[in-house]
N, C-alpha and C. Protein backbone atom coordinates (compact mmCIF):
# COMPACT_ATOMS: atom_id res chain seq x y z
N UNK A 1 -7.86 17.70 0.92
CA UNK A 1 -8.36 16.38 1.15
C UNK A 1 -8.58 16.21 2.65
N UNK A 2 -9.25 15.22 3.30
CA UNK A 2 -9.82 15.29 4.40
C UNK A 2 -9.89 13.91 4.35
N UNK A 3 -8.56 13.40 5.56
CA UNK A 3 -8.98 11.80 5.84
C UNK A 3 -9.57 11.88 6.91
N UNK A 4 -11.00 10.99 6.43
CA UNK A 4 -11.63 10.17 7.92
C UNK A 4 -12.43 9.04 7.56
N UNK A 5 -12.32 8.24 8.65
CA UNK A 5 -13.27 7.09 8.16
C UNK A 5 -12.16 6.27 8.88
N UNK A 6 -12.42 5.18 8.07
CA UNK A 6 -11.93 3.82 8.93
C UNK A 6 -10.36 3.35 7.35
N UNK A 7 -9.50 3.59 8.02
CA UNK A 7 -8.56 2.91 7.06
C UNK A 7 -7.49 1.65 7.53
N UNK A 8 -8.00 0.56 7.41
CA UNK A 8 -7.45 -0.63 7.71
C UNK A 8 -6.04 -0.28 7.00
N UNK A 9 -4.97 -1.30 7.80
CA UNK A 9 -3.51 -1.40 7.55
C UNK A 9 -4.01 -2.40 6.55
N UNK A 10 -3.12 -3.06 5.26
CA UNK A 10 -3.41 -4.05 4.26
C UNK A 10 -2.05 -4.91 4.66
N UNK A 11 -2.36 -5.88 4.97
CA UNK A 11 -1.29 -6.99 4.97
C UNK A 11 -0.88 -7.67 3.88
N UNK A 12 0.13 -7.88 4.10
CA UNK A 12 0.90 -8.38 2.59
C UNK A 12 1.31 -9.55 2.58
N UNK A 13 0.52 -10.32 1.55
CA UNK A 13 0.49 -12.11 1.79
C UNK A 13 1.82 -12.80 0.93
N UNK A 14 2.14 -13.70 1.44
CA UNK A 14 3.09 -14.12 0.60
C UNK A 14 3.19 -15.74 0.00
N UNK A 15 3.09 -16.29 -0.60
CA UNK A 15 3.31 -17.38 -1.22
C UNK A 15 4.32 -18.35 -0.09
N UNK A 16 3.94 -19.78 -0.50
CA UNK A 16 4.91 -20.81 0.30
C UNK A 16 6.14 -20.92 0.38
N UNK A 17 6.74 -20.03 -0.95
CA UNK A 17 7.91 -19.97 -0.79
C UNK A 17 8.48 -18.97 -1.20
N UNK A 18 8.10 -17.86 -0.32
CA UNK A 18 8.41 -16.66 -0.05
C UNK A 18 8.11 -16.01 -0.80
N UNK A 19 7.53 -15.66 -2.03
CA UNK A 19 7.23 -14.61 -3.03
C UNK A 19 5.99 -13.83 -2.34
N UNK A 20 5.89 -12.79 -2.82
CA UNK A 20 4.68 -11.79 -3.16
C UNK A 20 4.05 -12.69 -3.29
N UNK A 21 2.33 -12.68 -2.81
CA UNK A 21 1.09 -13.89 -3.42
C UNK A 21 0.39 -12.64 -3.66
N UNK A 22 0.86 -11.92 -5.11
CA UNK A 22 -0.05 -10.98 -5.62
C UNK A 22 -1.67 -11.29 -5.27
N UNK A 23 -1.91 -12.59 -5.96
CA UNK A 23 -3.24 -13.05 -6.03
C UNK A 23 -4.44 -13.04 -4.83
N UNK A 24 -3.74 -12.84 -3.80
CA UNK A 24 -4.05 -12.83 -2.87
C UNK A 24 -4.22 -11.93 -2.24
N UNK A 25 -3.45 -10.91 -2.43
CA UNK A 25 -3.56 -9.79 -2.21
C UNK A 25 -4.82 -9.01 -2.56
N UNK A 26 -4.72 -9.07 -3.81
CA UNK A 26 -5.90 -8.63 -4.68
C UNK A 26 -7.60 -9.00 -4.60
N UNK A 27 -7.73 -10.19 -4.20
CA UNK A 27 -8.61 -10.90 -3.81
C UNK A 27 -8.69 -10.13 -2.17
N UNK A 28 -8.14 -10.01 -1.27
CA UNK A 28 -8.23 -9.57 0.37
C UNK A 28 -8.87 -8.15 -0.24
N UNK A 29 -7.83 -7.42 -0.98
CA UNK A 29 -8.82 -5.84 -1.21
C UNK A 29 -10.28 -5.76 -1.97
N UNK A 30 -10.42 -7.01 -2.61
CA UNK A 30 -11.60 -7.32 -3.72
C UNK A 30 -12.52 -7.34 -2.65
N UNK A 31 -12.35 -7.93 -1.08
CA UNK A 31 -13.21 -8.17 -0.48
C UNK A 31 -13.54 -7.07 0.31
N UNK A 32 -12.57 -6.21 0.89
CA UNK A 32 -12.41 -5.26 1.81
C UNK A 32 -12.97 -4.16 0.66
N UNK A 33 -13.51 -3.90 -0.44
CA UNK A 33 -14.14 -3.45 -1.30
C UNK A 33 -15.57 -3.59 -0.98
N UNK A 34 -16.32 -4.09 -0.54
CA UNK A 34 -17.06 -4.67 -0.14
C UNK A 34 -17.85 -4.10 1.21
N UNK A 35 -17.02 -3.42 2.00
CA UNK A 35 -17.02 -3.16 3.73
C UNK A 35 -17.23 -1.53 3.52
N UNK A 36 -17.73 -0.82 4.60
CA UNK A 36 -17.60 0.59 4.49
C UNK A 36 -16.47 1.19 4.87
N UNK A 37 -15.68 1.02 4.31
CA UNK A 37 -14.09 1.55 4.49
C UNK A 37 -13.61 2.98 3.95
N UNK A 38 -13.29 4.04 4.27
CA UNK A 38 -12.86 4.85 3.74
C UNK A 38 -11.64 4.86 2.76
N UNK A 39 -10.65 3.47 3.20
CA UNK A 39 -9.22 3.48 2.21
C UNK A 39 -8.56 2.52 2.65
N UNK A 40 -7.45 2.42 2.33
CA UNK A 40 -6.65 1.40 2.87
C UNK A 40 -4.87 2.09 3.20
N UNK A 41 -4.31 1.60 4.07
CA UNK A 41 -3.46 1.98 4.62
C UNK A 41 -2.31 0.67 4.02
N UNK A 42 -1.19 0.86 2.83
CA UNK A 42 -0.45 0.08 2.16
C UNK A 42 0.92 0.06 2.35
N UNK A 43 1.72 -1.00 3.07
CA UNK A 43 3.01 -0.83 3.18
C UNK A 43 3.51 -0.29 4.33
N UNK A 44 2.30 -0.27 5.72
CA UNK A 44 2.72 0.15 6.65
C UNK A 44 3.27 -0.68 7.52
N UNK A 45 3.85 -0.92 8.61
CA UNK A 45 4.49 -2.14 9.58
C UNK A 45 3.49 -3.52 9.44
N UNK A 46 2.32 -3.01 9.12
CA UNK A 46 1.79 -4.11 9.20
C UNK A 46 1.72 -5.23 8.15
N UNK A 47 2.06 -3.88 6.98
CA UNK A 47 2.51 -4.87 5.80
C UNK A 47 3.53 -4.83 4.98
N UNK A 48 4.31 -5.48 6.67
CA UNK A 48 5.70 -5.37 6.05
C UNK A 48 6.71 -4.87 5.52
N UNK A 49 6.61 -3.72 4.56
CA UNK A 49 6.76 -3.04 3.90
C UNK A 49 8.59 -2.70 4.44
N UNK A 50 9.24 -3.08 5.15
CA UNK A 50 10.34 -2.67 5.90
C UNK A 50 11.24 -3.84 5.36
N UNK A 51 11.01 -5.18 4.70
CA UNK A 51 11.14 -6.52 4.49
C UNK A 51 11.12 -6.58 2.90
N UNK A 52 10.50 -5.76 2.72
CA UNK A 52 10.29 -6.43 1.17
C UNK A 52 11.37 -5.22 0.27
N UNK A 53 11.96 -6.13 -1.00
CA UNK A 53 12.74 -5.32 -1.91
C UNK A 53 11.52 -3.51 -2.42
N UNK A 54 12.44 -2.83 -3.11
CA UNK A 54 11.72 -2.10 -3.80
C UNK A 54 11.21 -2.50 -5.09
N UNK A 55 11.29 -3.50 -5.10
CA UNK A 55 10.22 -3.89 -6.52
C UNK A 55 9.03 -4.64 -6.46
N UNK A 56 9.17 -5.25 -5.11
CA UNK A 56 8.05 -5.83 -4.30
C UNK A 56 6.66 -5.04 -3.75
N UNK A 57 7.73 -4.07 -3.26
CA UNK A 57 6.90 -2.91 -2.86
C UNK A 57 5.62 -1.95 -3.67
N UNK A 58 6.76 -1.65 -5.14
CA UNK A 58 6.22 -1.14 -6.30
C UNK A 58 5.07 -2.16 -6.85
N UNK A 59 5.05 -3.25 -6.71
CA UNK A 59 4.21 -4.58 -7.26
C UNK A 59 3.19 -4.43 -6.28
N UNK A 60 2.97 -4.74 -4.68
CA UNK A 60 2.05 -4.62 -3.92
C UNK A 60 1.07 -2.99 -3.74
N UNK A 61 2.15 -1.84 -4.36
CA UNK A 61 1.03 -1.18 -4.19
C UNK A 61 0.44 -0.72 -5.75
N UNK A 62 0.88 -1.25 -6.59
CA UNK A 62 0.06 -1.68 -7.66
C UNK A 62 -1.10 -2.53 -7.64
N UNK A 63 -0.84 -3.65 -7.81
CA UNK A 63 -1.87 -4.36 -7.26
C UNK A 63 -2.89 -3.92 -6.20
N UNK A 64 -2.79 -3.18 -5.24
CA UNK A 64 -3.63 -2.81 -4.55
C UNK A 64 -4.28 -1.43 -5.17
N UNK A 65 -3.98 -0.56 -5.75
CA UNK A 65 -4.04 0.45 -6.56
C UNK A 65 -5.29 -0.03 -7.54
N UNK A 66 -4.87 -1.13 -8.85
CA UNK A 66 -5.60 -2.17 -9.44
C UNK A 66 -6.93 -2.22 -9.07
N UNK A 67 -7.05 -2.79 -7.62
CA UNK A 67 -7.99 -3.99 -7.58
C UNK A 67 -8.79 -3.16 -6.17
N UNK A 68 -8.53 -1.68 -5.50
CA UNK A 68 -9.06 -0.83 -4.75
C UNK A 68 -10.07 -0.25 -5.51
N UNK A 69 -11.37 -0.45 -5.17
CA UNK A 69 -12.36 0.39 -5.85
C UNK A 69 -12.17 1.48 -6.00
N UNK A 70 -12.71 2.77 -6.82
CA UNK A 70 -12.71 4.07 -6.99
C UNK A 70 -12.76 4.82 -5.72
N UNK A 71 -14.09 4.62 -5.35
CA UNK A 71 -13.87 5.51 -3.76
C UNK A 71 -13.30 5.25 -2.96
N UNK A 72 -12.35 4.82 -2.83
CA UNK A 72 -11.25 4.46 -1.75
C UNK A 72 -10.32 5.30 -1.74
N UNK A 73 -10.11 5.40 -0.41
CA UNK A 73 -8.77 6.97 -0.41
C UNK A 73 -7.51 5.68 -0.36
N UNK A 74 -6.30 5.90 -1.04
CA UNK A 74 -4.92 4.87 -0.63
C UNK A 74 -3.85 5.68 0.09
N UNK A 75 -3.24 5.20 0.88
CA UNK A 75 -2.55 5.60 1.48
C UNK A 75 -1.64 4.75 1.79
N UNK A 76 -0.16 5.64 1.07
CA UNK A 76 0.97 4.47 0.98
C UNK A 76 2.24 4.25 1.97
N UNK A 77 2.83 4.04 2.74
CA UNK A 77 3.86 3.66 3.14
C UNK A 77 5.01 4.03 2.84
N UNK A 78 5.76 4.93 2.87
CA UNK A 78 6.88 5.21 1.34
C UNK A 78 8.02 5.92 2.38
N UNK A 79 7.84 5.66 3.49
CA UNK A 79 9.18 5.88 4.41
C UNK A 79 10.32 5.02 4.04
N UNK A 80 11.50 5.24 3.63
CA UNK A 80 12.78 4.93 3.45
C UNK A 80 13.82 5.72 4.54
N UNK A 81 15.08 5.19 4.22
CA UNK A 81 15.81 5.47 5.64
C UNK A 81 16.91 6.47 4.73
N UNK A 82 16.96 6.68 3.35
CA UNK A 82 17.01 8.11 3.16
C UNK A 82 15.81 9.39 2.78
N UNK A 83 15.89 10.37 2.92
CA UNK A 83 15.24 11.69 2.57
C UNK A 83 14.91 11.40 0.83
N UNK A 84 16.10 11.26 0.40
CA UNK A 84 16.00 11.01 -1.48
C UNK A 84 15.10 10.05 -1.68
N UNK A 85 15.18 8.74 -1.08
CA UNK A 85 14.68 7.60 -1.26
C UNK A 85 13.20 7.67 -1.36
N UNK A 86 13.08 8.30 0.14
CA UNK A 86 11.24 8.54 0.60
C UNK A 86 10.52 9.56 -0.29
N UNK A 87 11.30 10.58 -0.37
CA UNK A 87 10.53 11.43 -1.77
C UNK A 87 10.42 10.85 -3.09
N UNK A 88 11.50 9.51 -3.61
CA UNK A 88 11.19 8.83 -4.80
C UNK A 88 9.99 8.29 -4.71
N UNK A 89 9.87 7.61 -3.10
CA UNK A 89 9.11 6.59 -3.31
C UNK A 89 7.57 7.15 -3.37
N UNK A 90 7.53 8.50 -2.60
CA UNK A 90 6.22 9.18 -2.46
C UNK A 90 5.68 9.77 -3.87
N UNK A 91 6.87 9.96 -4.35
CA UNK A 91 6.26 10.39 -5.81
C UNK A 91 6.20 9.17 -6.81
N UNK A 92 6.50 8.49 -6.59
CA UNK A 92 6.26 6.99 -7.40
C UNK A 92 4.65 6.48 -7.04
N UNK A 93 4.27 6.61 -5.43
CA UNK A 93 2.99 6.49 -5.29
C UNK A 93 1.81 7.03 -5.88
N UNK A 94 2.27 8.42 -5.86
CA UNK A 94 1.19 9.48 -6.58
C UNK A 94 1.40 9.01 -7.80
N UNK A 95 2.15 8.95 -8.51
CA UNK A 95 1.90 8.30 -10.02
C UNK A 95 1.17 7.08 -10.06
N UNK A 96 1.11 6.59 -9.45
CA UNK A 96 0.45 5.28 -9.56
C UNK A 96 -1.22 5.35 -8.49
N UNK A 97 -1.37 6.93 -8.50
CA UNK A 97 -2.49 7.15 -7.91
C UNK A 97 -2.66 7.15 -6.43
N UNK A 98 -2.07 6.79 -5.69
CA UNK A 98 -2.07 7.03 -4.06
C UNK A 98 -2.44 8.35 -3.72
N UNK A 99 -3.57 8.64 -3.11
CA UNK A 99 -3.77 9.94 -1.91
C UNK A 99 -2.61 10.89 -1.19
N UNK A 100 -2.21 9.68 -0.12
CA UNK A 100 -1.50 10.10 0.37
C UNK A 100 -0.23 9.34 0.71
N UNK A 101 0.44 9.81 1.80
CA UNK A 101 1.90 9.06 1.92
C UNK A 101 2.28 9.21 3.77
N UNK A 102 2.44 8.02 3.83
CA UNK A 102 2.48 7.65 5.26
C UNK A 102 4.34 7.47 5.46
N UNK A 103 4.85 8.41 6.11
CA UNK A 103 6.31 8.52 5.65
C UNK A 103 6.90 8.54 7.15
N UNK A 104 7.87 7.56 7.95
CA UNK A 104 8.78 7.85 9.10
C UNK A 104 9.97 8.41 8.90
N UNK A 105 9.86 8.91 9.66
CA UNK A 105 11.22 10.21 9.45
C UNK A 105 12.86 9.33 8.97
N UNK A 106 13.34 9.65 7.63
CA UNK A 106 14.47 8.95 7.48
C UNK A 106 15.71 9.15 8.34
C-alpha cells in the first residue's frame, strides 16, 4: 500500500452533554467525502482519541468506517499505553476495515 495524498486528522464531535454526537460525526465525513482527499486520519490527538473510553473509540471509528466512501484510505489511531492493548486495538481496526494504524509507542 502506498499512502499519499492529503489525509485530514477527523475530529470527534460531541454532544451538549458530553456524549459521542455520532450524528455528527458522520455527517463531517459525509461531507469530507465530497473533497479530494486521499483518507482520513481517526482517533489521532486531534480526535481526542486519548479521552474517550474504549467503546467510544470502537463507536467513532465505526461510524467513520460506515459513512467513509470506498476510496478512502482510513487510518486509525490505536496507540494504547500497553503493547497488548495497541495490538488489540490495531487488530480490532482491520476488522472493521481500517488501512492502516497510527500507533505511539506504549
Amino acid at each position: 500500500m502506498k499512502l499519499h495524498g492529503i489525509f485530514p486528522p477527523v475530529t470527534t464531535p460531541f454532544a451538549a452533554d458530553g456524549s459521542l454526537a455520532a450524528d455528527h460525526l458522520r455527517g463531517n465525513i459525509e461531507q469530507y467525502n465530497k473533497m479530494r482527499l486521499a483518507g482520513y486520519v481517526v482517533l489521532g490527538s486531534t480526535g481526542e482519541a486519548i479521552l474517550l473510553s474504549w467503546a467510544e473509540s470502537e463507536r467513532v471509528l465505526a461510524t467513520v468506517r460506515e459513512a467513509a466512501a470506498p476510496n478512502k484510505l482510513l487510518i486509525a489511531g490505536t496507540g494504547a499505553e500497553s503493547t497488548a492493548e495497541t495490538i488489540h486495538r490495531s487488530n480490532r481496526a482491520a476488522e472493521l476495515g481500517y488501512h492502516a494504524a497510527l500507533v505511539r509507542t506504549p
